[in-house]
N, C-alpha and C. Protein backbone atom coordinates (compact mmCIF):
# COMPACT_ATOMS: atom_id res chain seq x y z
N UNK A 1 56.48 -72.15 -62.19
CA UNK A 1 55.90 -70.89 -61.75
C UNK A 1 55.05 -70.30 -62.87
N UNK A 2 53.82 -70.12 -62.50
CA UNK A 2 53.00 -69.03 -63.76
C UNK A 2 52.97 -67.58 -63.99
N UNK A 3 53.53 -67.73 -64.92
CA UNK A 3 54.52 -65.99 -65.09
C UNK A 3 52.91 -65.52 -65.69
N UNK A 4 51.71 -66.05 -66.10
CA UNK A 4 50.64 -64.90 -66.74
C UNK A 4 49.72 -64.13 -66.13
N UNK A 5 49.36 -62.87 -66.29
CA UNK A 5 48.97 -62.02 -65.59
C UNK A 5 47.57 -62.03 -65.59
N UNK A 6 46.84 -61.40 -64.56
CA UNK A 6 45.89 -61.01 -64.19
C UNK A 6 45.06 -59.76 -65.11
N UNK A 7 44.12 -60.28 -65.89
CA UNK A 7 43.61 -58.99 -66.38
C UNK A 7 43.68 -58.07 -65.17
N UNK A 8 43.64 -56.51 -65.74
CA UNK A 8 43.33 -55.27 -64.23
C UNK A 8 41.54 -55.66 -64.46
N UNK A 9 41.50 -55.02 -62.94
CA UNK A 9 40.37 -55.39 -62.47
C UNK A 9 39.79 -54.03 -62.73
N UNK A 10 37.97 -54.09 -63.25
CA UNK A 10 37.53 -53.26 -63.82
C UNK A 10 36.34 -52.43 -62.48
N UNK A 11 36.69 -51.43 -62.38
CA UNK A 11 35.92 -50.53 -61.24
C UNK A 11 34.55 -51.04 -61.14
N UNK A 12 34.05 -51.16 -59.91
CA UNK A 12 32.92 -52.13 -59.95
C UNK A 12 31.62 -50.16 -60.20
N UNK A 13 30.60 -51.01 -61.34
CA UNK A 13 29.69 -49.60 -61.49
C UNK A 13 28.68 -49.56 -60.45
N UNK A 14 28.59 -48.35 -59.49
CA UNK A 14 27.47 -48.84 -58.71
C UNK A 14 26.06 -49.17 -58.82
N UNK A 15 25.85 -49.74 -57.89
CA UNK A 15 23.87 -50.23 -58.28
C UNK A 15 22.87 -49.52 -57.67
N UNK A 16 21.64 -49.40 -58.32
CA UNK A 16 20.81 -48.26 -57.82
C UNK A 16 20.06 -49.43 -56.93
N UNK A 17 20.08 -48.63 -55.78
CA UNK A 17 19.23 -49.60 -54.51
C UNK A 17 18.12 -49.14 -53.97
N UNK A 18 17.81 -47.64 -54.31
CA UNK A 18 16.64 -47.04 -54.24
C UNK A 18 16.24 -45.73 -55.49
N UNK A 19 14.84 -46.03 -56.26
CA UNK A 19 14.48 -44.45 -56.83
C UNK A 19 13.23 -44.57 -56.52
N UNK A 20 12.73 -43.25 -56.17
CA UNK A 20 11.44 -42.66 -56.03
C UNK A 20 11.69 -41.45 -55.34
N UNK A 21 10.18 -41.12 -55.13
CA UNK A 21 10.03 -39.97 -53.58
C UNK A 21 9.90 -40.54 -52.93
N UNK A 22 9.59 -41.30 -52.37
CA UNK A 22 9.28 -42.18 -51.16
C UNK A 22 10.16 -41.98 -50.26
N UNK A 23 10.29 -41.91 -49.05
CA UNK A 23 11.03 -42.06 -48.37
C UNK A 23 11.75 -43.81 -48.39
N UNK A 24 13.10 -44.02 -48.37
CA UNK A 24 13.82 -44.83 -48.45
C UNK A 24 13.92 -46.51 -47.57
N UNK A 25 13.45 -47.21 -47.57
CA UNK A 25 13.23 -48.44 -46.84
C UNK A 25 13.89 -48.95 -46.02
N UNK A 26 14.16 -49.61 -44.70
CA UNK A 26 14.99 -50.18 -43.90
C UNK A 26 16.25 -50.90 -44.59
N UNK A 27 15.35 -51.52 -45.93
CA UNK A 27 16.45 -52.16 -46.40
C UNK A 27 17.79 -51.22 -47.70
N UNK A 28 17.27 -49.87 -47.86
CA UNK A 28 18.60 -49.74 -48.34
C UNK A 28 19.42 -48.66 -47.09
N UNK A 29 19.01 -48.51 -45.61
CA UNK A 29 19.71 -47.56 -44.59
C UNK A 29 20.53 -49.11 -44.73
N UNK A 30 20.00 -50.98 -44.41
CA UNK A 30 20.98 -51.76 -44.20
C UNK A 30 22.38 -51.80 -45.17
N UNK A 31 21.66 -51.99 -46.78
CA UNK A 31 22.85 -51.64 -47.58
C UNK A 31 23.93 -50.98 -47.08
N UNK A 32 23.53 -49.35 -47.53
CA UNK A 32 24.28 -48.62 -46.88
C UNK A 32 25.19 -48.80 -45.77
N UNK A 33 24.58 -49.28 -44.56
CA UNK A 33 25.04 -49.73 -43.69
C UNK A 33 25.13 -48.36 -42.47
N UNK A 34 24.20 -47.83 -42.67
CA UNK A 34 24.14 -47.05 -41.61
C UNK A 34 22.87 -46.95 -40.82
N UNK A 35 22.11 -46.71 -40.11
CA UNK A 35 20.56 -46.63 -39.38
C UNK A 35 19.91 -45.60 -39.79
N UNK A 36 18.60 -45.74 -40.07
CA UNK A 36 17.72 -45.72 -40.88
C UNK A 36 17.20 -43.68 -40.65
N UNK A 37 17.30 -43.77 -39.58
CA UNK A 37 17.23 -42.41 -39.00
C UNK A 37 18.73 -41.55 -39.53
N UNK A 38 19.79 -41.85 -40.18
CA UNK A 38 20.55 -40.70 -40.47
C UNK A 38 20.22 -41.00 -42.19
N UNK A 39 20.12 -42.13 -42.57
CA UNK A 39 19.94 -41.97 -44.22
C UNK A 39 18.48 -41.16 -44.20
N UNK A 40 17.51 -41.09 -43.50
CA UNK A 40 16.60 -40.24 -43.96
C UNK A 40 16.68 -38.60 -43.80
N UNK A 41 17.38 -38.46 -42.62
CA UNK A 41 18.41 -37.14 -42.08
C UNK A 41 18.93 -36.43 -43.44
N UNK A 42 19.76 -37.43 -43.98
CA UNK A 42 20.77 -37.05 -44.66
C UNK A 42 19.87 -36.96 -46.62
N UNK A 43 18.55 -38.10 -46.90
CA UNK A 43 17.87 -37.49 -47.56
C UNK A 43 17.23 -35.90 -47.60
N UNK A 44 16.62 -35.81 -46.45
CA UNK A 44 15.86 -34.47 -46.23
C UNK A 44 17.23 -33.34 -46.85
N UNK A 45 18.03 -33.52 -45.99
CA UNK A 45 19.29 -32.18 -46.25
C UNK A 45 19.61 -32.37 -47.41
N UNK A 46 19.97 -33.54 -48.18
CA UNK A 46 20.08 -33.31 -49.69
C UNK A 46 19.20 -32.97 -50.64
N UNK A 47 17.81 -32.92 -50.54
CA UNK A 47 16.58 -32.75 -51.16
C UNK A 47 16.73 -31.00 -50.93
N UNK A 48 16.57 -30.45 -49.63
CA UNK A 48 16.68 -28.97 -49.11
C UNK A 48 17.64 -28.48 -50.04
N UNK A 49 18.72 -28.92 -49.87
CA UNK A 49 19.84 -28.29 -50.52
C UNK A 49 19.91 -27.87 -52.15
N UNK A 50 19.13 -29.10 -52.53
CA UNK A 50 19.15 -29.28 -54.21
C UNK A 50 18.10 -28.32 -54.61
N UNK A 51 17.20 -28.25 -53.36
CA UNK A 51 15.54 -27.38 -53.90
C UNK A 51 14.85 -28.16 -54.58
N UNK A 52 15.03 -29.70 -53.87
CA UNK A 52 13.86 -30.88 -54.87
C UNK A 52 12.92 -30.45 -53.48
N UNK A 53 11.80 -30.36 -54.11
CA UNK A 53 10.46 -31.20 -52.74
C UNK A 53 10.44 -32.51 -52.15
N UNK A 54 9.46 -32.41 -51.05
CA UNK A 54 8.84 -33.38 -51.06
C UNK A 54 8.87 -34.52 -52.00
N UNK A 55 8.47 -34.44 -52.85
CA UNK A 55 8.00 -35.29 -53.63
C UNK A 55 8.34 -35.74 -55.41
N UNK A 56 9.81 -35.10 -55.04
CA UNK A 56 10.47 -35.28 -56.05
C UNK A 56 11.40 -36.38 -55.71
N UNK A 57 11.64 -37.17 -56.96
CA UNK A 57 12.12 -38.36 -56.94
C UNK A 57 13.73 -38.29 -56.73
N UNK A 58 14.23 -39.48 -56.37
CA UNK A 58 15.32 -39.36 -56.26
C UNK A 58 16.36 -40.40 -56.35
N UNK A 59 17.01 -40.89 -56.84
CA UNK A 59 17.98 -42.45 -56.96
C UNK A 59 19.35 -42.43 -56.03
N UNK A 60 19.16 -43.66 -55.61
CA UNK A 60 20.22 -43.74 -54.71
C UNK A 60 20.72 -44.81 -54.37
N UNK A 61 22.51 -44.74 -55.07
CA UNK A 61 23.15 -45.77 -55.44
C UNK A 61 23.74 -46.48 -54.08
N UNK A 62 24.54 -47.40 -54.28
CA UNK A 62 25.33 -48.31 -53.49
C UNK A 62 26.31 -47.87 -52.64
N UNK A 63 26.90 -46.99 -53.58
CA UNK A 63 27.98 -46.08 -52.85
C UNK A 63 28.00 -44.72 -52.35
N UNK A 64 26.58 -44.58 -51.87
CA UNK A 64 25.79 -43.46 -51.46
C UNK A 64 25.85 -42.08 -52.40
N UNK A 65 25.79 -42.38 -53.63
CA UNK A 65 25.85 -41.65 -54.32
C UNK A 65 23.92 -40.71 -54.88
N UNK A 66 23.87 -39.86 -54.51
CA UNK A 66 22.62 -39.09 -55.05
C UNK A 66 22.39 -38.73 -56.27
N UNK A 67 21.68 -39.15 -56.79
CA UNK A 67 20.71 -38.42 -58.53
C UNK A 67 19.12 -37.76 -58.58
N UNK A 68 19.12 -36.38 -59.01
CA UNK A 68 17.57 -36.52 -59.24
C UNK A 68 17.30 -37.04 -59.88
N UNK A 69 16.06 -36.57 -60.40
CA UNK A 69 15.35 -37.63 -61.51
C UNK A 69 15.99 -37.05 -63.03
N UNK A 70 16.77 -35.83 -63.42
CA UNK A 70 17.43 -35.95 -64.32
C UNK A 70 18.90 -36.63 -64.66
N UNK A 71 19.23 -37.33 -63.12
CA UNK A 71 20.56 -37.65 -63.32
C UNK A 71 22.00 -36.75 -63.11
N UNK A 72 21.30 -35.63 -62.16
CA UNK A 72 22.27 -35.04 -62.02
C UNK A 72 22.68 -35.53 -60.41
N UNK A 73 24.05 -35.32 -60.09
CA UNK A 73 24.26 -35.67 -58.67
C UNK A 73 24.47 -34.61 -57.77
N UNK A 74 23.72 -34.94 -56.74
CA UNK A 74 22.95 -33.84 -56.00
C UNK A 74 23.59 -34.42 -54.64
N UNK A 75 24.29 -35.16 -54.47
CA UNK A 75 24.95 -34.91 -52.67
C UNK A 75 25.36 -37.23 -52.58
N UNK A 76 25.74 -37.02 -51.55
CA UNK A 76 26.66 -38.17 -51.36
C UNK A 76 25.62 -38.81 -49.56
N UNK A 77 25.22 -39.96 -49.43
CA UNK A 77 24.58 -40.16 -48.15
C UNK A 77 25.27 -39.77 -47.26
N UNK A 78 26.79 -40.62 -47.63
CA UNK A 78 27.70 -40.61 -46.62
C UNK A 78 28.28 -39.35 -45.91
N UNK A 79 28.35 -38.51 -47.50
CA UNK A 79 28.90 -37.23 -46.33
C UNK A 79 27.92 -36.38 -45.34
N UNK A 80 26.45 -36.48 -46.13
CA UNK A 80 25.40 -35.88 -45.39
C UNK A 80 24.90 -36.43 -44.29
N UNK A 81 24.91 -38.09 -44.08
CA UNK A 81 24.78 -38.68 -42.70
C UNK A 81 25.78 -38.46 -41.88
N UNK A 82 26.44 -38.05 -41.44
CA UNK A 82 27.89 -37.87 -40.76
C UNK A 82 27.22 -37.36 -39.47
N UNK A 83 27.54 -37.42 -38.46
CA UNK A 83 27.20 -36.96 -36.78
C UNK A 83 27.77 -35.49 -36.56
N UNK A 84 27.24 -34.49 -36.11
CA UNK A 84 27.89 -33.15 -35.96
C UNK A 84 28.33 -33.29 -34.72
């Protein structure tokens, strides 16, 4: 029997799958895994909320995590795509 252990497993860091202003590409609503029409939903309301424009940039990780362009976190996809 092999009594030696398993290093612990180290929190995976998330990956940035989109930055710009741009509005966000088919391919990171697939990431995400939600349709393309609530990740942009759920951009607009986080942009409003933060008081970024238009045309202020914005990063957006794996685990729907939001950054402006200073790196501060400004809202979550997931909770802002959600269906009312």
């Amino acid at each position: 029997m092999d009594t030696r252990k398993r290093p612990p497993r180290q929190p995976k860091t998330p990956r940035i799958i989109w930055n710009g202003p741009d509005n966000p590409t088919n391919q990171v609503a697939t990431t995400l895994g939600i349709p393309r029409w609530r990740l942009r939903t759920a951009v607009h309301e986080i942009k409003k909320r933060s008081k970024l424009g238009a045309r202020d940039g914005i990063t957006i990780y794996d685990d729907g995590t939001v950054r402006d362009a200073n790196g501060e976190h400004v809202g979550d996809i997931y909770e802002d795509s959600r269906a009312d």
